[in-house]
C-alpha atoms as a PDB file:
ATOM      1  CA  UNK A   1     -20.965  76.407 189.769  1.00  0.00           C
ATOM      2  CA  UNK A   2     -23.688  73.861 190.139  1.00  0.00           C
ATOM      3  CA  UNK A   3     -22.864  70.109 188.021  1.00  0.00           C
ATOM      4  CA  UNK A   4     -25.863  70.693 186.138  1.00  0.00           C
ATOM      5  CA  UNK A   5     -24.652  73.787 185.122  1.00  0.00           C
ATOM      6  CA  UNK A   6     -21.358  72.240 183.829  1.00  0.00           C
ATOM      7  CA  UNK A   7     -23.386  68.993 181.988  1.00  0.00           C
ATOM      8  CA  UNK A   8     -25.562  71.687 180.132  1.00  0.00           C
ATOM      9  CA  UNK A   9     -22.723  73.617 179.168  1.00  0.00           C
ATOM     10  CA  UNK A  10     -20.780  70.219 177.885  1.00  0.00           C
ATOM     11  CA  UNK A  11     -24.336  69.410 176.101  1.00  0.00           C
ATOM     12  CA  UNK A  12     -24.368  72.185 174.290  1.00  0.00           C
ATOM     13  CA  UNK A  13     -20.874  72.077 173.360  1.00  0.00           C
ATOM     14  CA  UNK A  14     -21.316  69.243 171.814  1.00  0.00           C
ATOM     15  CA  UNK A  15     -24.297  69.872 170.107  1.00  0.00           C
ATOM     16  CA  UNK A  16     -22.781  72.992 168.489  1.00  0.00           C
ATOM     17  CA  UNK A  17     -20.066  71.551 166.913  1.00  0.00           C
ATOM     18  CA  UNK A  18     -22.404  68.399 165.858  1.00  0.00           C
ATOM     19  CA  UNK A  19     -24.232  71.289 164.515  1.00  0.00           C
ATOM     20  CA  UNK A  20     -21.039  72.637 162.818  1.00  0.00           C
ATOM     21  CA  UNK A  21     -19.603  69.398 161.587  1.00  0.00           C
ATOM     22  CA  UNK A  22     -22.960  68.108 159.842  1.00  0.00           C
ATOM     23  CA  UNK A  23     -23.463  71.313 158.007  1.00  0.00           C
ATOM     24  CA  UNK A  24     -20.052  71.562 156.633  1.00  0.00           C
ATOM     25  CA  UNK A  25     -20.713  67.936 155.630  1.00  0.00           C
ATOM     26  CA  UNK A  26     -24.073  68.785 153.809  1.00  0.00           C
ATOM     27  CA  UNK A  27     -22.330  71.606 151.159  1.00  0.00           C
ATOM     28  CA  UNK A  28     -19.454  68.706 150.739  1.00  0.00           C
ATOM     29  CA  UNK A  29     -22.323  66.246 150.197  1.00  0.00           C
ATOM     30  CA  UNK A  30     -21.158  63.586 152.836  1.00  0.00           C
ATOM     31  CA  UNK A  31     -22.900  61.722 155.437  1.00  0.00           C
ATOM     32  CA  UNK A  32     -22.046  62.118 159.559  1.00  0.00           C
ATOM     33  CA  UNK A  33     -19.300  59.072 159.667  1.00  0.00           C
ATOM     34  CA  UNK A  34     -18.467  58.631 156.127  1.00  0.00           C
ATOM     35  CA  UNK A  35     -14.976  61.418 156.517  1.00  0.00           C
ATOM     36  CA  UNK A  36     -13.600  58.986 159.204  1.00  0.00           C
ATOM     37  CA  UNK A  37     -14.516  55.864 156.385  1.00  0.00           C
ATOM     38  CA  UNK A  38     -12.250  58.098 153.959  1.00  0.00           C
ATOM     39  CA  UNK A  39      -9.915  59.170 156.627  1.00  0.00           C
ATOM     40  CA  UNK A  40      -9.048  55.170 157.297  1.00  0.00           C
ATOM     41  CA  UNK A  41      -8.625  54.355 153.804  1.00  0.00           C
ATOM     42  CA  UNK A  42      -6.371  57.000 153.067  1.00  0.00           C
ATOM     43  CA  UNK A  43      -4.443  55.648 155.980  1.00  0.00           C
ATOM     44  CA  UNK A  44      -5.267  51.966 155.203  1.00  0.00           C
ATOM     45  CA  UNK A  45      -5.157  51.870 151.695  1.00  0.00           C
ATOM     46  CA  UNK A  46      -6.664  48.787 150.136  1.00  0.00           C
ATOM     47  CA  UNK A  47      -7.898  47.680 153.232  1.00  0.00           C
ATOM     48  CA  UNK A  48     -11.102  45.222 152.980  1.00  0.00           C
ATOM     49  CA  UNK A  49     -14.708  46.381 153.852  1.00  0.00           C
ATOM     50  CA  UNK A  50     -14.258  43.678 157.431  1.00  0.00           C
ATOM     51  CA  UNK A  51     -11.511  45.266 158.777  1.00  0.00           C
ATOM     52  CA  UNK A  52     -13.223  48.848 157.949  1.00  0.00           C
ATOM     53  CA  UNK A  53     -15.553  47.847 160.172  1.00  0.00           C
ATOM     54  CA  UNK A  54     -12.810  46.632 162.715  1.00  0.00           C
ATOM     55  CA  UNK A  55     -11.104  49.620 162.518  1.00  0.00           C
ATOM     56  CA  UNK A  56     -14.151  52.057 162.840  1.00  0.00           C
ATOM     57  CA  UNK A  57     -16.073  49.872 165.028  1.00  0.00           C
ATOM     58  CA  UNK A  58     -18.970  49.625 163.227  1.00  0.00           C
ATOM     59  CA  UNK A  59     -21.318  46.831 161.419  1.00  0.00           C
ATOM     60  CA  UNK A  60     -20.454  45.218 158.161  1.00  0.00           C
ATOM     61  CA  UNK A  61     -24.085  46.783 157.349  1.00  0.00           C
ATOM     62  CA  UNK A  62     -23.270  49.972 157.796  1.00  0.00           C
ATOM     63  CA  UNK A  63     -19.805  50.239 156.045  1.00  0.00           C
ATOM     64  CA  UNK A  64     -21.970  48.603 153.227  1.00  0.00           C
ATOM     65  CA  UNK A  65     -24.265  51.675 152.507  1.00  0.00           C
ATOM     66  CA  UNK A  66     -21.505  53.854 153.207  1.00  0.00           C
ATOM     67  CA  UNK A  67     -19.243  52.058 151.000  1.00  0.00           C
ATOM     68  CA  UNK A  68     -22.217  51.859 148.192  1.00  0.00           C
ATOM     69  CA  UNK A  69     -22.188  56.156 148.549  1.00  0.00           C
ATOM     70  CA  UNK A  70     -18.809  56.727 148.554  1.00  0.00           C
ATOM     71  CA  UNK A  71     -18.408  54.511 145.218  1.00  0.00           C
ATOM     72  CA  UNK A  72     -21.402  56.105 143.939  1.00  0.00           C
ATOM     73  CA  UNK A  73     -20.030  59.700 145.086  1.00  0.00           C
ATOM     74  CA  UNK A  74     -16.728  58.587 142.873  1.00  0.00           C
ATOM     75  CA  UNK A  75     -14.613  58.964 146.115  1.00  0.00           C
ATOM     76  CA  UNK A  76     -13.631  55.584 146.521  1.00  0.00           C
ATOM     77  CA  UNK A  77     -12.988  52.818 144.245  1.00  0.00           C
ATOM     78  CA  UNK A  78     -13.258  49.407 144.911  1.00  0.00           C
ATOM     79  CA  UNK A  79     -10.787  46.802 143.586  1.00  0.00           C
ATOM     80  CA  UNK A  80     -11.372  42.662 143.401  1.00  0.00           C
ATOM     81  CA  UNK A  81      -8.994  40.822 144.869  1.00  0.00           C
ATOM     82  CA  UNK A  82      -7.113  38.444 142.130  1.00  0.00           C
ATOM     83  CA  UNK A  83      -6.887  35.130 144.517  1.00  0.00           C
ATOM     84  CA  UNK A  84     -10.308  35.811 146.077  1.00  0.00           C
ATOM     85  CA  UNK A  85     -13.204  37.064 144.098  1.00  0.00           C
ATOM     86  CA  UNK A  86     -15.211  37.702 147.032  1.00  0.00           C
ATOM     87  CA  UNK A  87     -12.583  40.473 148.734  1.00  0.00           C
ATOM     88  CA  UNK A  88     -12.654  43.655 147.468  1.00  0.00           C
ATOM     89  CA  UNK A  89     -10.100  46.183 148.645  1.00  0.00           C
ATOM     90  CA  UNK A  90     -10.803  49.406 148.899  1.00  0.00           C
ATOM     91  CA  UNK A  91      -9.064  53.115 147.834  1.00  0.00           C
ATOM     92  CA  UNK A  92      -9.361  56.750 147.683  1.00  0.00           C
ATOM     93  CA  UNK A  93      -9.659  57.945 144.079  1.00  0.00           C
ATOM     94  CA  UNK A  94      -7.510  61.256 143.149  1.00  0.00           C
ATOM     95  CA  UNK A  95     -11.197  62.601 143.993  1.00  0.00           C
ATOM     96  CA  UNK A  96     -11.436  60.815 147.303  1.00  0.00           C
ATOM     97  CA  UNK A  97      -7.714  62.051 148.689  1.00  0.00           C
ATOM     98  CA  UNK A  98      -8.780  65.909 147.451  1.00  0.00           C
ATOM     99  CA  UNK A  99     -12.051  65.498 149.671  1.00  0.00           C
ATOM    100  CA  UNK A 100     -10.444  63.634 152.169  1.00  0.00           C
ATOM    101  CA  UNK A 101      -7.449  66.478 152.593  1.00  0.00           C
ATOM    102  CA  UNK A 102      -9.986  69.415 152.328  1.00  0.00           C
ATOM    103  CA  UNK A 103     -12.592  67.621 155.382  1.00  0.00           C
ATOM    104  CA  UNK A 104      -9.137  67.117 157.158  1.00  0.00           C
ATOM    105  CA  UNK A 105      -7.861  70.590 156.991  1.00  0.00           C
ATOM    106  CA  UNK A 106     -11.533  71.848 157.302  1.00  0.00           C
ATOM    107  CA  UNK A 107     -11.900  70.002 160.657  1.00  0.00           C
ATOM    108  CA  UNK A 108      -8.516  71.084 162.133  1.00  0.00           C
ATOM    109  CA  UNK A 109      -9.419  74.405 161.387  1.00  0.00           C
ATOM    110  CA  UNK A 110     -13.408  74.013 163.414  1.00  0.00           C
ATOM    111  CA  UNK A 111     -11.011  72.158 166.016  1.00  0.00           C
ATOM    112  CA  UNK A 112      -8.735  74.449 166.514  1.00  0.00           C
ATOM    113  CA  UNK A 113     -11.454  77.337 166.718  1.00  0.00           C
ATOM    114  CA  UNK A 114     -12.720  75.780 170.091  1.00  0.00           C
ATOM    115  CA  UNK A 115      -9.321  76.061 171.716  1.00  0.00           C
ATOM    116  CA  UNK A 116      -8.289  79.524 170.752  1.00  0.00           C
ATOM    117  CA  UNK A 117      -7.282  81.488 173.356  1.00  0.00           C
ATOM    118  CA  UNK A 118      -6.794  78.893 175.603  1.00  0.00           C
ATOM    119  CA  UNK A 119      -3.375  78.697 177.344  1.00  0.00           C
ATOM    120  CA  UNK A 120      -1.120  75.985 176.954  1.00  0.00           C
ATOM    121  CA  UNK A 121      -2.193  75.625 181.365  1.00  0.00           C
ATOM    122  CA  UNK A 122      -5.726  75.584 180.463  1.00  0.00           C
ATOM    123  CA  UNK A 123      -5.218  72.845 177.599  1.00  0.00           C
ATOM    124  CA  UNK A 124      -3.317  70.850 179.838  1.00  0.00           C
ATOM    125  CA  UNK A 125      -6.130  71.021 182.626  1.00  0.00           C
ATOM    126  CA  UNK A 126      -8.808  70.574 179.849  1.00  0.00           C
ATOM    127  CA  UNK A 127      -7.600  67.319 178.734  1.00  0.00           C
ATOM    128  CA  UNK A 128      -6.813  65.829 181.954  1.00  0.00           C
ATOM    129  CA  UNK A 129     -10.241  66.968 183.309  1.00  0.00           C
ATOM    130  CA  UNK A 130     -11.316  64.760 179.660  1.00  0.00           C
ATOM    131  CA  UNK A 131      -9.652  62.077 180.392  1.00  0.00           C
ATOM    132  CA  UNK A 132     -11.432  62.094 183.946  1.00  0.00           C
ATOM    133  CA  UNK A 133     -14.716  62.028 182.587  1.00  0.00           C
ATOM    134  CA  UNK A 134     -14.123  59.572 180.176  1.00  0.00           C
ATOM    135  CA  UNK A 135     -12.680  57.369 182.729  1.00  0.00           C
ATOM    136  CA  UNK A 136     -15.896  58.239 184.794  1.00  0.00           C
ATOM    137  CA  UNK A 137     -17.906  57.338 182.297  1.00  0.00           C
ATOM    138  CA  UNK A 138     -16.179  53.980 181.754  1.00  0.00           C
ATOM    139  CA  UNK A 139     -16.666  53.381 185.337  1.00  0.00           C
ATOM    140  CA  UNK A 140     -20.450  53.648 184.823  1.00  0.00           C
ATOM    141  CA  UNK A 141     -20.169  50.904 181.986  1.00  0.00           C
ATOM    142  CA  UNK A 142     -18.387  48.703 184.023  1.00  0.00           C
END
Protein backbone atom coordinates (compact mmCIF):
# COMPACT_ATOMS: atom_id res chain seq x y z
CA UNK A 1 0.00 0.00 0.00
CA UNK A 2 1.03 3.23 -1.59
CA UNK A 3 1.29 6.56 1.26
CA UNK A 4 -1.20 8.24 -0.72
CA UNK A 5 -3.35 5.54 -0.34
CA UNK A 6 -3.01 5.61 3.51
CA UNK A 7 -3.35 9.84 3.65
CA UNK A 8 -6.69 9.42 1.63
CA UNK A 9 -7.90 6.83 3.77
CA UNK A 10 -6.89 9.04 7.10
CA UNK A 11 -8.71 12.06 5.09
CA UNK A 12 -11.62 10.51 4.85
CA UNK A 13 -11.65 9.20 8.22
CA UNK A 14 -11.63 12.22 9.45
CA UNK A 15 -13.98 13.79 7.40
CA UNK A 16 -16.59 11.13 8.27
CA UNK A 17 -16.65 11.51 11.71
CA UNK A 18 -16.44 15.54 11.23
CA UNK A 19 -19.39 14.61 9.24
CA UNK A 20 -20.84 12.57 12.17
CA UNK A 21 -19.97 14.88 15.00
CA UNK A 22 -21.48 18.17 13.30
CA UNK A 23 -24.73 16.51 12.53
CA UNK A 24 -25.32 15.13 15.89
CA UNK A 25 -24.49 18.69 16.98
CA UNK A 26 -27.13 20.31 14.58
CA UNK A 27 -30.41 18.14 16.17
CA UNK A 28 -28.74 19.19 19.77
CA UNK A 29 -28.55 22.75 18.40
CA UNK A 30 -24.76 23.36 19.22
CA UNK A 31 -21.99 24.78 17.33
CA UNK A 32 -18.54 22.59 16.25
CA UNK A 33 -16.38 23.63 19.57
CA UNK A 34 -18.97 24.82 21.86
CA UNK A 35 -19.33 20.75 23.71
CA UNK A 36 -15.57 21.06 24.62
CA UNK A 37 -16.57 24.99 26.05
CA UNK A 38 -19.28 22.96 28.19
CA UNK A 39 -17.09 20.01 28.72
CA UNK A 40 -14.35 22.53 30.55
CA UNK A 41 -16.81 24.21 32.61
CA UNK A 42 -18.29 21.26 33.91
CA UNK A 43 -14.77 20.36 34.83
CA UNK A 44 -13.76 23.97 35.71
CA UNK A 45 -16.64 25.23 37.26
CA UNK A 46 -16.72 28.98 37.67
CA UNK A 47 -13.81 29.37 35.75
CA UNK A 48 -13.44 32.99 33.97
CA UNK A 49 -14.02 33.53 30.17
CA UNK A 50 -9.56 34.19 30.02
CA UNK A 51 -8.66 31.10 31.26
CA UNK A 52 -11.49 29.39 28.92
CA UNK A 53 -9.59 30.54 26.38
CA UNK A 54 -6.29 29.26 28.09
CA UNK A 55 -7.60 26.12 28.59
CA UNK A 56 -9.16 25.56 25.05
CA UNK A 57 -6.62 27.47 23.28
CA UNK A 58 -8.60 29.72 21.64
CA UNK A 59 -9.20 33.74 21.34
CA UNK A 60 -10.97 35.75 23.95
CA UNK A 61 -13.17 36.58 20.67
CA UNK A 62 -14.22 33.48 20.08
CA UNK A 63 -15.12 32.19 23.64
CA UNK A 64 -17.12 35.55 23.51
CA UNK A 65 -19.72 34.48 20.80
CA UNK A 66 -19.66 31.15 22.11
CA UNK A 67 -20.17 32.25 25.54
CA UNK A 68 -23.04 34.86 24.23
CA UNK A 69 -24.87 31.30 22.64
CA UNK A 70 -24.47 29.18 25.30
CA UNK A 71 -26.10 31.93 27.76
CA UNK A 72 -28.58 32.58 25.19
CA UNK A 73 -29.12 28.64 24.66
CA UNK A 74 -29.77 28.69 28.74
CA UNK A 75 -26.80 26.20 29.08
CA UNK A 76 -24.57 28.27 30.91
CA UNK A 77 -24.98 30.96 33.32
CA UNK A 78 -22.77 33.57 33.99
CA UNK A 79 -22.08 34.90 37.51
CA UNK A 80 -20.29 38.55 38.51
CA UNK A 81 -17.66 38.32 40.56
CA UNK A 82 -18.40 40.26 44.08
CA UNK A 83 -14.68 41.94 44.44
CA UNK A 84 -14.40 42.53 40.67
CA UNK A 85 -17.28 43.66 38.59
CA UNK A 86 -15.53 43.10 35.48
CA UNK A 87 -14.95 39.00 36.07
CA UNK A 88 -17.62 36.95 35.43
CA UNK A 89 -17.37 33.26 36.25
CA UNK A 90 -18.91 30.95 34.45
CA UNK A 91 -21.31 27.52 35.09
CA UNK A 92 -23.31 24.83 33.65
CA UNK A 93 -27.00 25.30 34.46
CA UNK A 94 -29.00 21.94 35.52
CA UNK A 95 -29.71 22.38 31.59
CA UNK A 96 -26.08 22.75 30.66
CA UNK A 97 -24.77 19.44 32.82
CA UNK A 98 -27.96 17.33 31.10
CA UNK A 99 -26.54 18.48 27.57
CA UNK A 100 -23.18 18.29 28.56
CA UNK A 101 -23.64 14.41 29.95
CA UNK A 102 -25.84 13.41 26.90
CA UNK A 103 -22.90 15.04 24.07
CA UNK A 104 -20.45 13.12 26.45
CA UNK A 105 -22.07 9.78 26.40
CA UNK A 106 -23.18 10.48 22.74
CA UNK A 107 -19.50 10.94 21.70
CA UNK A 108 -18.11 7.89 23.59
CA UNK A 109 -20.58 5.96 21.99
CA UNK A 110 -19.49 7.51 17.93
CA UNK A 111 -15.88 6.89 19.53
CA UNK A 112 -16.15 3.77 20.48
CA UNK A 113 -17.96 2.74 17.10
CA UNK A 114 -14.60 3.41 15.19
CA UNK A 115 -12.69 0.94 17.31
CA UNK A 116 -15.02 -1.98 17.39
CA UNK A 117 -13.60 -4.96 16.52
CA UNK A 118 -10.31 -3.93 16.91
CA UNK A 119 -8.06 -6.07 19.16
CA UNK A 120 -6.58 -4.88 22.16
CA UNK A 121 -2.90 -5.63 19.58
CA UNK A 122 -4.35 -3.54 16.97
CA UNK A 123 -5.29 -0.60 19.50
CA UNK A 124 -2.03 -0.73 20.89
CA UNK A 125 -0.33 -0.47 17.31
CA UNK A 126 -2.99 2.18 16.32
CA UNK A 127 -2.06 4.57 18.92
CA UNK A 128 1.56 4.23 18.79
CA UNK A 129 1.44 4.53 14.94
CA UNK A 130 -0.75 8.11 16.27
CA UNK A 131 1.54 9.17 18.30
CA UNK A 132 4.16 8.77 15.34
CA UNK A 133 2.39 10.92 13.13
CA UNK A 134 1.70 13.43 15.46
CA UNK A 135 5.24 13.57 16.40
CA UNK A 136 5.90 13.73 12.54
CA UNK A 137 3.84 16.32 12.16
CA UNK A 138 5.41 18.34 14.99
CA UNK A 139 8.63 17.78 13.33
CA UNK A 140 7.29 19.61 10.24
CA UNK A 141 6.33 22.66 12.57
CA UNK A 142 9.51 22.82 14.00
Amino acid sequence: MDDRTLQRNFRILSKRHRQLVSSYLDRVGLYFGQPRLLFLIQENPGITRKDLAILSESLKETISISIKRLIKAQLVIQVENTLDKRIQHLYLSDKGNEVAQLIHTDFNRLNDSMVTGLSAQDKETLNMLFEKMLNNLKDFND
